[in-house]
C-alpha atoms as a PDB file:
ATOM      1  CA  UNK A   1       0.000   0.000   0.000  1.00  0.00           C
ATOM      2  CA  UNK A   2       1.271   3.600  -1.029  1.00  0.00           C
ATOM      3  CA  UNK A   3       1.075   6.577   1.213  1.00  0.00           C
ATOM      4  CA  UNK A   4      -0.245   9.755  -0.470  1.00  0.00           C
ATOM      5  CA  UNK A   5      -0.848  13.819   0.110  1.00  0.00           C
ATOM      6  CA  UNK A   6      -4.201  15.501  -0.886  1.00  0.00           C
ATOM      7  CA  UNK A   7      -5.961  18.358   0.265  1.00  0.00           C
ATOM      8  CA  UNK A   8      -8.678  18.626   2.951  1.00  0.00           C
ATOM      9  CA  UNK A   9     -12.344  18.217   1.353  1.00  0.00           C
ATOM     10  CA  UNK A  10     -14.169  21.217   2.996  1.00  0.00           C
ATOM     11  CA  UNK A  11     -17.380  19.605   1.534  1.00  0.00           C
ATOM     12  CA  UNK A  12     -16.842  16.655   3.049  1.00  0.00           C
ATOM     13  CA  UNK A  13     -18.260  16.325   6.805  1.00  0.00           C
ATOM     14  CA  UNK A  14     -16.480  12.995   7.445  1.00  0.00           C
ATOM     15  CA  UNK A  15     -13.242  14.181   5.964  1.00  0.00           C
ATOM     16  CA  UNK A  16     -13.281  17.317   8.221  1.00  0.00           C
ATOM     17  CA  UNK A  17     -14.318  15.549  10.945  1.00  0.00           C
ATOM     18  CA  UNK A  18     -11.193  12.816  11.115  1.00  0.00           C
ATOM     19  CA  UNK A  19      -9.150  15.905  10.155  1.00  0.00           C
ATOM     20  CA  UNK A  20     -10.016  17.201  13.466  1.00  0.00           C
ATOM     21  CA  UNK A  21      -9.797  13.554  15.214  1.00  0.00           C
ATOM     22  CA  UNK A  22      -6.415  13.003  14.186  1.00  0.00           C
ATOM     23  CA  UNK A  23      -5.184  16.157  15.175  1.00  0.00           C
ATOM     24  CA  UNK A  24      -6.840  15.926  18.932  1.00  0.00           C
ATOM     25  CA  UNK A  25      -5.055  12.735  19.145  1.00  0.00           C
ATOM     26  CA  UNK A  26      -1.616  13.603  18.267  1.00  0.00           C
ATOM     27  CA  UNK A  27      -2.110  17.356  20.354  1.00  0.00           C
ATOM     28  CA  UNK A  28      -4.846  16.951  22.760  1.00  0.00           C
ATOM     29  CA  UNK A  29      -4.248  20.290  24.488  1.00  0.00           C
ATOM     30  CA  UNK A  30      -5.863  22.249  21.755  1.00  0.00           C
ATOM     31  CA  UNK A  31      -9.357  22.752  21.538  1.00  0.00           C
ATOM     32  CA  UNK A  32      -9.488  20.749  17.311  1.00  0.00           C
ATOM     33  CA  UNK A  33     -13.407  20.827  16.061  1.00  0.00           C
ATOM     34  CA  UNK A  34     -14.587  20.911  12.626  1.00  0.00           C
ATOM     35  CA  UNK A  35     -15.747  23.986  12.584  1.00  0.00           C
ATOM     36  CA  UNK A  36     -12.660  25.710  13.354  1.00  0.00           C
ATOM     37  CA  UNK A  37     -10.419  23.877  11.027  1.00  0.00           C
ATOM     38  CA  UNK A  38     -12.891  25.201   8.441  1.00  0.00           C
ATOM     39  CA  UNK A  39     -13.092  28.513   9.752  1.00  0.00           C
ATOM     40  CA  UNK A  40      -9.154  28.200   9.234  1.00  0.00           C
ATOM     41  CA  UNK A  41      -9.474  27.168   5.960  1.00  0.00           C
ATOM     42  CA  UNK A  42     -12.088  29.857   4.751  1.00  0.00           C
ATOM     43  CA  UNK A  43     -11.335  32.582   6.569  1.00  0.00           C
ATOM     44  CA  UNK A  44      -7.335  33.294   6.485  1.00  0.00           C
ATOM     45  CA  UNK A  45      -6.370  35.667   3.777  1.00  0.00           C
ATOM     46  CA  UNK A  46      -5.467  34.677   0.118  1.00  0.00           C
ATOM     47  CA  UNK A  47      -2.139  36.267   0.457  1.00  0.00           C
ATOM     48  CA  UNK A  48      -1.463  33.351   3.182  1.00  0.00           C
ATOM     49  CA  UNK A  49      -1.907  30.830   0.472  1.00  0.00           C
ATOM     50  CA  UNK A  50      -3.324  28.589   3.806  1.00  0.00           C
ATOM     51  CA  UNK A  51      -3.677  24.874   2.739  1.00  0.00           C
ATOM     52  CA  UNK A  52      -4.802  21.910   5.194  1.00  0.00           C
ATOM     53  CA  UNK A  53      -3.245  18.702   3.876  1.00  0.00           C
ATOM     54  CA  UNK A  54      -3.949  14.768   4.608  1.00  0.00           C
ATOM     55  CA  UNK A  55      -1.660  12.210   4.582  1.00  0.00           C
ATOM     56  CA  UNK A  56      -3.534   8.624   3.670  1.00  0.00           C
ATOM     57  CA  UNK A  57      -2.487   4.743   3.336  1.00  0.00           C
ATOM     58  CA  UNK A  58      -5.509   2.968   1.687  1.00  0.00           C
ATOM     59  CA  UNK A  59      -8.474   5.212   2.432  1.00  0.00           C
ATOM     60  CA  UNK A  60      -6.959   5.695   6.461  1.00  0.00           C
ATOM     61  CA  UNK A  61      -5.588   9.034   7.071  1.00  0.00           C
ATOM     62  CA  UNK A  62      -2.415   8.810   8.945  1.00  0.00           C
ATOM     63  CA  UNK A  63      -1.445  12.578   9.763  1.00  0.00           C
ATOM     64  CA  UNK A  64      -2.549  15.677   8.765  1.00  0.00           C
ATOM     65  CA  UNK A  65      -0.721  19.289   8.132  1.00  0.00           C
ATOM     66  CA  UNK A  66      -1.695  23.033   7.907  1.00  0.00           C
ATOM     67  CA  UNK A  67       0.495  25.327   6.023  1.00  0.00           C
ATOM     68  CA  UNK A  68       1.051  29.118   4.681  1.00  0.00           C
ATOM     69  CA  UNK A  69       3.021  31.917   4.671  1.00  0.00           C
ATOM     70  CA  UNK A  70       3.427  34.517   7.762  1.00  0.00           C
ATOM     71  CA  UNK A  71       0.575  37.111   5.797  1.00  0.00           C
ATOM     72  CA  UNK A  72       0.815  39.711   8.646  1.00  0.00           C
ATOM     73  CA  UNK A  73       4.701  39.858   9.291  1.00  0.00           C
ATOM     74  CA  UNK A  74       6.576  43.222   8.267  1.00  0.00           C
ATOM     75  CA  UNK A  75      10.015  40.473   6.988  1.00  0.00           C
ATOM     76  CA  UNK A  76       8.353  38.643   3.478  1.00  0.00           C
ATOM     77  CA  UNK A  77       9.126  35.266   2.838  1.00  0.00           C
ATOM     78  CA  UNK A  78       8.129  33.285   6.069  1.00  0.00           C
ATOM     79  CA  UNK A  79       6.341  30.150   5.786  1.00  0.00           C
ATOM     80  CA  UNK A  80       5.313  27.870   8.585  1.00  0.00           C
ATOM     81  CA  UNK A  81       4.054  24.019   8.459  1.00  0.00           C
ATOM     82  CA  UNK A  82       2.635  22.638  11.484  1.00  0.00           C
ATOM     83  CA  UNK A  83       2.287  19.103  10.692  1.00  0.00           C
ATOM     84  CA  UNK A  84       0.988  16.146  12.986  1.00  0.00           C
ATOM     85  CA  UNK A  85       0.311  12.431  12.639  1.00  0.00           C
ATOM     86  CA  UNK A  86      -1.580  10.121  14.205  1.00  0.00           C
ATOM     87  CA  UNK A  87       0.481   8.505  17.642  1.00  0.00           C
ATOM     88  CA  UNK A  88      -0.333   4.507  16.464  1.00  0.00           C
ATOM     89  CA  UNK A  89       0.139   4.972  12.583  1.00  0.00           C
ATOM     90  CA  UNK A  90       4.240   6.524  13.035  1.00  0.00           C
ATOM     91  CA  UNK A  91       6.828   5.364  10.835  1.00  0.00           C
ATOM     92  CA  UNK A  92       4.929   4.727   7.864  1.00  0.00           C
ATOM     93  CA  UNK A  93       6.238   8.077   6.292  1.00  0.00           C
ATOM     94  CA  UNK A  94       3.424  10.051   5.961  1.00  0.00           C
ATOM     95  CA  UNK A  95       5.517  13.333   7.896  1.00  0.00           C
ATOM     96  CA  UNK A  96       8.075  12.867   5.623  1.00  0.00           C
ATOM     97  CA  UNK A  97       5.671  13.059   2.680  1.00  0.00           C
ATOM     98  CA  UNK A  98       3.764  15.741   4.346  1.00  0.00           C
ATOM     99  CA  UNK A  99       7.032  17.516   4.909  1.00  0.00           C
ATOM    100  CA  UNK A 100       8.130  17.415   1.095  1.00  0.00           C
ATOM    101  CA  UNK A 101       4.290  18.262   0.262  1.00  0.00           C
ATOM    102  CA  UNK A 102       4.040  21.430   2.237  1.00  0.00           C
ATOM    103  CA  UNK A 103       8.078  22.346   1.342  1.00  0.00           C
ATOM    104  CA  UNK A 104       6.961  22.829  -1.898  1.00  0.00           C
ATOM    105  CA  UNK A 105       3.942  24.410  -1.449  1.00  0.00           C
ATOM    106  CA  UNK A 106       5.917  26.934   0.533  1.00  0.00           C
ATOM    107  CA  UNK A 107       8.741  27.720  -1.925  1.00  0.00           C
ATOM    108  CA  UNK A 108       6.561  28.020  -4.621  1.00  0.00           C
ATOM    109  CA  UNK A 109       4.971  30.600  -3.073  1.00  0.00           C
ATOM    110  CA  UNK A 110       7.926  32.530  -2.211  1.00  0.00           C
ATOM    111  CA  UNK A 111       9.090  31.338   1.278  1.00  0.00           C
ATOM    112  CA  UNK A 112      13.343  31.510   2.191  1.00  0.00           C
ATOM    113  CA  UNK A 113      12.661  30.632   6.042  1.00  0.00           C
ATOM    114  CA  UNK A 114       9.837  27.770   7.334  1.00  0.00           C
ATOM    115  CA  UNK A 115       8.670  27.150  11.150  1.00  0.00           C
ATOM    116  CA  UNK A 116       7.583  24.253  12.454  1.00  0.00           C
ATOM    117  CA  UNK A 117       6.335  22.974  15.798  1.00  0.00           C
ATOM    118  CA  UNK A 118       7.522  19.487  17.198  1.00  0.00           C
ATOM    119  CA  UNK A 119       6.009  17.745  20.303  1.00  0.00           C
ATOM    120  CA  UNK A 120       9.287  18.138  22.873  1.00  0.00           C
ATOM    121  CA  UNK A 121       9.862  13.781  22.102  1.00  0.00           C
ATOM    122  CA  UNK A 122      12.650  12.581  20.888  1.00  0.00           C
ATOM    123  CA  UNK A 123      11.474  10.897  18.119  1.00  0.00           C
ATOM    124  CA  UNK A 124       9.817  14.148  17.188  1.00  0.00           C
ATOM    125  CA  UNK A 125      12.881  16.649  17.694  1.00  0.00           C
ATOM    126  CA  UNK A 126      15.043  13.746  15.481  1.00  0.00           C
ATOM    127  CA  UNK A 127      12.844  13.771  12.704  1.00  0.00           C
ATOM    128  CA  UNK A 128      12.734  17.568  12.282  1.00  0.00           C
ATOM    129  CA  UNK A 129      16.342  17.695  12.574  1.00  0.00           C
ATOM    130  CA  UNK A 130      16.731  15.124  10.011  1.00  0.00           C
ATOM    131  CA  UNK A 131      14.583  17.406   7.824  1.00  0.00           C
ATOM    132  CA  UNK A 132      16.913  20.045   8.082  1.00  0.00           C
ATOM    133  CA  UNK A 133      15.377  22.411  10.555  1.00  0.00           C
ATOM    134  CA  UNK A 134      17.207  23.994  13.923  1.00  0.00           C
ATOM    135  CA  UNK A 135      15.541  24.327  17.274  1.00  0.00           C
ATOM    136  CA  UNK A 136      14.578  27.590  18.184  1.00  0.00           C
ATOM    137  CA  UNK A 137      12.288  28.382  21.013  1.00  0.00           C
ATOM    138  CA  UNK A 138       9.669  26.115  23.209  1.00  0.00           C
ATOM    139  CA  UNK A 139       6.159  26.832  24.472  1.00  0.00           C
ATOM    140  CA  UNK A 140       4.194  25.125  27.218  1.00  0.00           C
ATOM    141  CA  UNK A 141       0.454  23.738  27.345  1.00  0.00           C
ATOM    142  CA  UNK A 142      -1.024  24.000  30.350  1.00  0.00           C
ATOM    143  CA  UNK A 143      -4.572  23.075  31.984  1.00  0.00           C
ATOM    144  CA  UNK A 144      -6.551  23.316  34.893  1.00  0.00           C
ATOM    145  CA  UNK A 145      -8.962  21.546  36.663  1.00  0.00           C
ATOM    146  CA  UNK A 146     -11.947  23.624  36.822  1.00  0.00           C
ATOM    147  CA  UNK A 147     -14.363  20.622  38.179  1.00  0.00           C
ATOM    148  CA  UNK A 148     -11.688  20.183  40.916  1.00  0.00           C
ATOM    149  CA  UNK A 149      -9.439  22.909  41.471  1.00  0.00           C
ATOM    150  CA  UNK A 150      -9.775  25.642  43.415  1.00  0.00           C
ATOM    151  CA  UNK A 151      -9.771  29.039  42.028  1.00  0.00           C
ATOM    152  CA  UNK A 152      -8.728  32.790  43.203  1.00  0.00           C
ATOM    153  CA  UNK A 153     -12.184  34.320  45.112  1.00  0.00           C
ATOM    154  CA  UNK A 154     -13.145  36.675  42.660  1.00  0.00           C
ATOM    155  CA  UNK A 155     -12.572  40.281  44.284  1.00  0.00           C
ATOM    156  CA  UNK A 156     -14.221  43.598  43.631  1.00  0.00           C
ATOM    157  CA  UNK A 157     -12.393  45.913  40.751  1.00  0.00           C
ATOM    158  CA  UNK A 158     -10.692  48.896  42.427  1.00  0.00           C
ATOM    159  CA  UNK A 159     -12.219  52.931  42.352  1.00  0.00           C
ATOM    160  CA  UNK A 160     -12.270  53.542  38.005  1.00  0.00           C
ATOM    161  CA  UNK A 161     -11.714  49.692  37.427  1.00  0.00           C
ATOM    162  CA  UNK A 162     -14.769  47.855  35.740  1.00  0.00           C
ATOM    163  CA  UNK A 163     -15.177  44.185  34.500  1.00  0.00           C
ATOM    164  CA  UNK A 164     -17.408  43.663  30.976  1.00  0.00           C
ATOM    165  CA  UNK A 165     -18.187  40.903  28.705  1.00  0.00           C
ATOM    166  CA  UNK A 166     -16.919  40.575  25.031  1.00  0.00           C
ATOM    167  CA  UNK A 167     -20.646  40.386  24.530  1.00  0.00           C
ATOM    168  CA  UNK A 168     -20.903  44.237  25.811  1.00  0.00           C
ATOM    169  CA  UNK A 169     -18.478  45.144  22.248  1.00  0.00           C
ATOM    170  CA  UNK A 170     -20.981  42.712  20.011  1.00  0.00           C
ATOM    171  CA  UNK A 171     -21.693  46.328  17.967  1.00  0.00           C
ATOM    172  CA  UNK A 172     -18.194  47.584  17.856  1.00  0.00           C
ATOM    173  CA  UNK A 173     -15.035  45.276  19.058  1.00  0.00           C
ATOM    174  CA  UNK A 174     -12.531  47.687  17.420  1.00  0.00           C
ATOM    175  CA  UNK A 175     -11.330  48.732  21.219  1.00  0.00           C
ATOM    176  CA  UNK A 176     -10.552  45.389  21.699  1.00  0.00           C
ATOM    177  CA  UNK A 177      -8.869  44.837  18.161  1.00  0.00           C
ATOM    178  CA  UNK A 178      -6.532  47.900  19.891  1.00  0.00           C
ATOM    179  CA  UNK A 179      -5.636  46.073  22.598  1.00  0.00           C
ATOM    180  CA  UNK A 180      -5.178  42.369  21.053  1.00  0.00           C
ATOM    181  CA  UNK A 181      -3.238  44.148  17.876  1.00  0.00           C
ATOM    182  CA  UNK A 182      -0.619  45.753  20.888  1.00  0.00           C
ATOM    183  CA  UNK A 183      -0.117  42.415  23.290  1.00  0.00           C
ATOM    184  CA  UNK A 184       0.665  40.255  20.005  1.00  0.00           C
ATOM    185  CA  UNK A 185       2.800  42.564  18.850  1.00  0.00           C
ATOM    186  CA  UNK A 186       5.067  41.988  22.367  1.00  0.00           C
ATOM    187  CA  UNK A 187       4.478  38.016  22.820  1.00  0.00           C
ATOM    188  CA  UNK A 188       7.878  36.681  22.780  1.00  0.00           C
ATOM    189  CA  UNK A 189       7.935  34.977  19.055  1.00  0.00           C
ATOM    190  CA  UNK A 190      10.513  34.274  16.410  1.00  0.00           C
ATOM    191  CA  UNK A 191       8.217  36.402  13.772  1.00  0.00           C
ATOM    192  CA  UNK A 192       7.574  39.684  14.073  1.00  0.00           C
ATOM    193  CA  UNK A 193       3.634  40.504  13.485  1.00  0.00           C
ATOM    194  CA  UNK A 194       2.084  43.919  12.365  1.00  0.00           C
ATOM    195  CA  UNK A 195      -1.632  43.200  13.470  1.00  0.00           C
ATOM    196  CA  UNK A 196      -3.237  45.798  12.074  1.00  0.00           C
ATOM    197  CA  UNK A 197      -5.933  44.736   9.640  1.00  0.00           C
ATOM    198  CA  UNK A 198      -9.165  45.230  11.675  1.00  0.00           C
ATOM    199  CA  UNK A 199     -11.294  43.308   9.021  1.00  0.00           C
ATOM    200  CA  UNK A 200      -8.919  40.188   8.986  1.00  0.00           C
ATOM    201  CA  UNK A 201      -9.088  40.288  12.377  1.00  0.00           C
ATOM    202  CA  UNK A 202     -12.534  40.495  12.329  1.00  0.00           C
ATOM    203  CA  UNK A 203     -12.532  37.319  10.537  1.00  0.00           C
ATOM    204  CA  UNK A 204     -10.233  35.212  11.994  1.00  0.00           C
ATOM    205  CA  UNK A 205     -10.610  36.436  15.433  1.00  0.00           C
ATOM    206  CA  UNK A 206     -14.194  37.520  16.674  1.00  0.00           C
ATOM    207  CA  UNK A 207     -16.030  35.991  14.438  1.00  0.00           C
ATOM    208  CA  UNK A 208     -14.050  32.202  15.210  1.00  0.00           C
ATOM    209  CA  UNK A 209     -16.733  29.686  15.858  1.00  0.00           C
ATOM    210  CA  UNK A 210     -15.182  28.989  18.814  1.00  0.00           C
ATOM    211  CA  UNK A 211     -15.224  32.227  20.739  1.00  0.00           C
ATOM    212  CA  UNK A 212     -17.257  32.567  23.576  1.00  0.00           C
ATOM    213  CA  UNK A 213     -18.093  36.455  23.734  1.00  0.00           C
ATOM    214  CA  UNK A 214     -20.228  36.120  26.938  1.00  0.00           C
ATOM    215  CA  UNK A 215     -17.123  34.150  28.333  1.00  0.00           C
ATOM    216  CA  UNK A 216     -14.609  36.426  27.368  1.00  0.00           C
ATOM    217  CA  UNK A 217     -13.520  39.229  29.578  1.00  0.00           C
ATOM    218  CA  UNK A 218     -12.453  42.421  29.173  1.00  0.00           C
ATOM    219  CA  UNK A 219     -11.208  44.927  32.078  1.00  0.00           C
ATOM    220  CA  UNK A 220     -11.622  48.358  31.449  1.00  0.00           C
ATOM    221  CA  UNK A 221     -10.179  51.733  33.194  1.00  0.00           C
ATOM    222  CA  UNK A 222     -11.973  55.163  33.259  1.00  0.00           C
ATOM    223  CA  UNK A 223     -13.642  53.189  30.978  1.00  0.00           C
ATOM    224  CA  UNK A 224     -11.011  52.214  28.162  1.00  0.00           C
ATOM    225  CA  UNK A 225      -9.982  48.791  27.496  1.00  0.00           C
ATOM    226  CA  UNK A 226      -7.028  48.383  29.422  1.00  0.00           C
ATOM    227  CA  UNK A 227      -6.905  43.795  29.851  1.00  0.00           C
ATOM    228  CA  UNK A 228      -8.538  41.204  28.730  1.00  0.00           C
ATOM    229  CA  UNK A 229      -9.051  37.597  28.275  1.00  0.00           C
ATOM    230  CA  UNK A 230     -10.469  36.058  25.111  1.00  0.00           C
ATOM    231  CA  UNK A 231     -12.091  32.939  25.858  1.00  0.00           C
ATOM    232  CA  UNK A 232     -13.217  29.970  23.075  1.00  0.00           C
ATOM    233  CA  UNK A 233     -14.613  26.918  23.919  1.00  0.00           C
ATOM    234  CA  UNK A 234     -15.255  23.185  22.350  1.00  0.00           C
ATOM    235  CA  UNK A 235     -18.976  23.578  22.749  1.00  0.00           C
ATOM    236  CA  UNK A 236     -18.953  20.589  25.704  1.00  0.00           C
ATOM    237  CA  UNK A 237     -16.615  20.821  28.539  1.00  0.00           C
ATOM    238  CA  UNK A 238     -13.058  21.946  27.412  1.00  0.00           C
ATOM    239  CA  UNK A 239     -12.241  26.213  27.372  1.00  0.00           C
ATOM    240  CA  UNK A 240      -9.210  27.591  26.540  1.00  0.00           C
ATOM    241  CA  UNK A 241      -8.004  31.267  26.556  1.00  0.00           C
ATOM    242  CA  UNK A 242      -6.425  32.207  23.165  1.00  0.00           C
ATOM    243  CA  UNK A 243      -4.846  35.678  24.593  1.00  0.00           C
ATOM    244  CA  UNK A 244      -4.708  37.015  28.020  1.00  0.00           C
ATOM    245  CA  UNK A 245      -3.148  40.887  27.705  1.00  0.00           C
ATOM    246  CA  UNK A 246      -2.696  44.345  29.305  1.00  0.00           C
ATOM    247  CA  UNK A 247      -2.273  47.189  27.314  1.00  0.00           C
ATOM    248  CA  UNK A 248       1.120  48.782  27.891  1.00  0.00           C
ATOM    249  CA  UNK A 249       0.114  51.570  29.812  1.00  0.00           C
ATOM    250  CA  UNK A 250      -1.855  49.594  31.987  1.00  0.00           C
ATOM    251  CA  UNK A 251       0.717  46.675  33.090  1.00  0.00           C
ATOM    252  CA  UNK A 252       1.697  45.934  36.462  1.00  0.00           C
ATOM    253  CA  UNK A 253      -1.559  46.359  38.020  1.00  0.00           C
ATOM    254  CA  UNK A 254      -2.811  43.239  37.991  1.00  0.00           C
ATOM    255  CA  UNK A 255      -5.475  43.635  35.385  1.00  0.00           C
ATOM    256  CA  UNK A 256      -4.766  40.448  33.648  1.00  0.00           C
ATOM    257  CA  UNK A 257      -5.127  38.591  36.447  1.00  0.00           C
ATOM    258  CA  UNK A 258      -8.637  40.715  37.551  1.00  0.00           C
ATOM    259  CA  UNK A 259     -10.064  39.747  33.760  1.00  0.00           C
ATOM    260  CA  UNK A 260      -8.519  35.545  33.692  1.00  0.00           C
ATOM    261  CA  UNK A 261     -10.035  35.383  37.025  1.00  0.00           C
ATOM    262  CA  UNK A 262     -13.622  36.550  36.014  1.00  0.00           C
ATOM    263  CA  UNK A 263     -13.578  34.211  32.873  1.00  0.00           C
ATOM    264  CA  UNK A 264     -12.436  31.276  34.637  1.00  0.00           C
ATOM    265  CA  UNK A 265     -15.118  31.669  37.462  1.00  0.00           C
ATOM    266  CA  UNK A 266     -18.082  32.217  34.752  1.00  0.00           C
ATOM    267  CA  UNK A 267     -16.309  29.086  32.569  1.00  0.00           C
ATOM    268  CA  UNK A 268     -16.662  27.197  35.784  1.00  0.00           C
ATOM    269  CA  UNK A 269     -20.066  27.963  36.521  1.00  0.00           C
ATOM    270  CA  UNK A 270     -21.409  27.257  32.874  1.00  0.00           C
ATOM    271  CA  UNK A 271     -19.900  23.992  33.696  1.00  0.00           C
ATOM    272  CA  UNK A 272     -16.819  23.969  31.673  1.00  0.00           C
ATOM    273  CA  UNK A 273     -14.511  21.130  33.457  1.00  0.00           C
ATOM    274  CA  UNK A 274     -11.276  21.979  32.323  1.00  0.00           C
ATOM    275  CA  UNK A 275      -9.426  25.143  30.839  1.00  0.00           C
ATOM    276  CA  UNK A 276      -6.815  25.079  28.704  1.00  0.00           C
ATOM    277  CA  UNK A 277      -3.840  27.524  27.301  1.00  0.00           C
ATOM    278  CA  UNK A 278      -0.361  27.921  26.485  1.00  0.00           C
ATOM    279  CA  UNK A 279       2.544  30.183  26.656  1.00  0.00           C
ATOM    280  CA  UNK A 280       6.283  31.173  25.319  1.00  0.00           C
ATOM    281  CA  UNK A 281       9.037  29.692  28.027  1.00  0.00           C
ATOM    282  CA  UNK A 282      10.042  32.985  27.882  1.00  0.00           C
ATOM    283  CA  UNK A 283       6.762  34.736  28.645  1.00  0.00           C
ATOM    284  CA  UNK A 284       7.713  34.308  32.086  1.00  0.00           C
ATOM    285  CA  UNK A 285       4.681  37.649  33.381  1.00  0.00           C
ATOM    286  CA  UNK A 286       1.722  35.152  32.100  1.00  0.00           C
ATOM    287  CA  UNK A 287       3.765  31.717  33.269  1.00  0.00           C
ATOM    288  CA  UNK A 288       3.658  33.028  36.069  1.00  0.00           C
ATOM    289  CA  UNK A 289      -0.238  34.173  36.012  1.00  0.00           C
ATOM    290  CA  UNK A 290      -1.058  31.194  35.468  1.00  0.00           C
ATOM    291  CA  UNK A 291       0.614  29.360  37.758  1.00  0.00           C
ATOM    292  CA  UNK A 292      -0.645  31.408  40.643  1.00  0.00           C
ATOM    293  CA  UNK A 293      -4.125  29.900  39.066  1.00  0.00           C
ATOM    294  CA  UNK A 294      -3.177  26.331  39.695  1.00  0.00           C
ATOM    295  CA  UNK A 295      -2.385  25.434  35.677  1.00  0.00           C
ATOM    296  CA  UNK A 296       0.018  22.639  35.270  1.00  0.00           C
ATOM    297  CA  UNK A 297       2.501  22.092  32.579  1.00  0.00           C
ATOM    298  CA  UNK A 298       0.604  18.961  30.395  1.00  0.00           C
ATOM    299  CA  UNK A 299       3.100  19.583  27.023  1.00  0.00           C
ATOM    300  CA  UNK A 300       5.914  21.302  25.386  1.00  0.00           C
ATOM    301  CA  UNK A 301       6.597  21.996  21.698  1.00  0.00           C
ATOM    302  CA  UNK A 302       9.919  22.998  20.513  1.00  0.00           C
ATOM    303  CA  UNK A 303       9.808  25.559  17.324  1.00  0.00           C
ATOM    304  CA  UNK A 304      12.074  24.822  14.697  1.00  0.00           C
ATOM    305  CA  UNK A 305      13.138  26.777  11.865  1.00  0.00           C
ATOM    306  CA  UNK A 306      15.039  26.138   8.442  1.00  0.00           C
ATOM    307  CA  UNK A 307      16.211  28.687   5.739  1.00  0.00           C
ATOM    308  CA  UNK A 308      15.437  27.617   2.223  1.00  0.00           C
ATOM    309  CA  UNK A 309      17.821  28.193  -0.523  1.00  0.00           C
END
């Protein structure tokens, strides 16, 4: 039997739907449904030439990858591949045919530099290094145990210091776009990111299928967005916060903290059992955050990089 690489059917249910399965297997800290692999697929910007690719062996589909070039980076030519198979069907060579696949995709398109995550295994950090790529930085996945755990009481905001739902910006989420657009542009990252296309963001951000406005939480100070949390969920009992950030001339105050507190409490008591997030090893301000929550450390990825050319 003969491995091969085709596209994602996006009018194909099933095919979306083991797409997903396949990818919650081989990274279960990451909240994988249909709908937002779709979402991925229809909503990220021509210019980002996005592809999601299967890898199958007689009608099974052993590992999947999503690819495309860095659309929103000020440096041209940046091209990631993020490519995962399933744990029990290894060593058949479907990464390796995935990796040519989406190498090619890549260059064709104009990319001198690729990144790629790795699952911190050895068998994982060998076979991108065989590839040709270097190890660059790492990133942890951490959870919590909201049916168990024990969170921070949830405290009153100080004097000028109020607590709103994403809901409350339904009409007009550009002040949050403000805030989001500044806190990527300091995560710790090997790519630099200019985030300021409010309709992309529109798209890819607030309108994901997965984000829970009424969930999300934003902080605000003499009535300006100063924090907040942005909260998606699986639509049964995982959430996960896809940013937590503080405006710059609002950090050290302990806003980030004020608005992950009030999301976790209201994901707890809409009977979310477990949260789930993840963070830079050097982002040491929101490793710490969310330690002081209880989160533990459930996986690390290792980012690796390779110049084309």
């Amino acid at each position: 039997m003969t491995v091969t690489v085709r596209d994602l059917r996006t009018d194909d249910r099933a095919d979306v739907e083991t797409f997903a399965h396949v990818r919650r297997l081989a990274l279960p800290f990451i909240l994988w449904t249909p709908e937002a692999i779709l979402h991925a697929l229809t909503r990220t910007p021509p210019e980002a030439h996005f592809r999601s690719l299967l890898a199958e062996e007689d009608g099974e589909v052993l590992g999947t990858a999503q690819i495309g070039l860095v659309h929103d980076s000020p440096e041209p030519g940046q091209g990631f591949l993020n490519i995962y198979v399933h744990p029990e069907r290894t060593g058949r060579g479907a990464g390796r045919l995935l990796v040519r696949a989406s190498e090619q995709h890549l260059a064709a398109r104009g990319a001198t530099k690729l990144f790629a995550w790795a699952i911190d295994e050895p068998a994982n950090r060998a076979f991108a290094e065989h590839h040709g790529y270097r190890s660059s930085r790492s990133a942890h996945f951490l959870r919590l145990d909201l049916a168990n755990g024990t969170l921070p009481p949830l405290e009153d905001p100080p004097s000028g210091v109020e607590l709103r739902t994403g809901a409350d910006f339904a009409d007009d989420p550009r002040p949050l776009f403000a805030v989001d657009s500044e806190t990527m542009a300091d995560e710790p990252s090997d790519v630099d990111v200019e985030f300021t296309d409010y309709e992309a963001w529109l798209e890819e951000t607030w309108r994901h299928p997965q984000l829970s406005p009424e969930l999300t939480s934003v902080v605000l100070v003499d009535g300006r967005p100063a924090a907040f949390t942005l909260a998606r969920t699986d639509g049964r009992t995982s959430y996960g916060t896809a940013m937590t950030g503080t405006g710059r001339a609002f950090r050290g105050r302990g806003l980030a903290k004020l608005a992950k507190n009030d999301s976790l409490h209201r994901a707890r008591a809409a009977g979310f059992t477990e949260a789930l997030t993840g963070n830079d090893t050097g982002n040491g301000p929101m490793l710490a955050i969310n330690k002081w929550f209880g989160y533990e450390v459930c996986g690390t990825e290792v980012r690796y990089v390779r110049e084309l050319g």
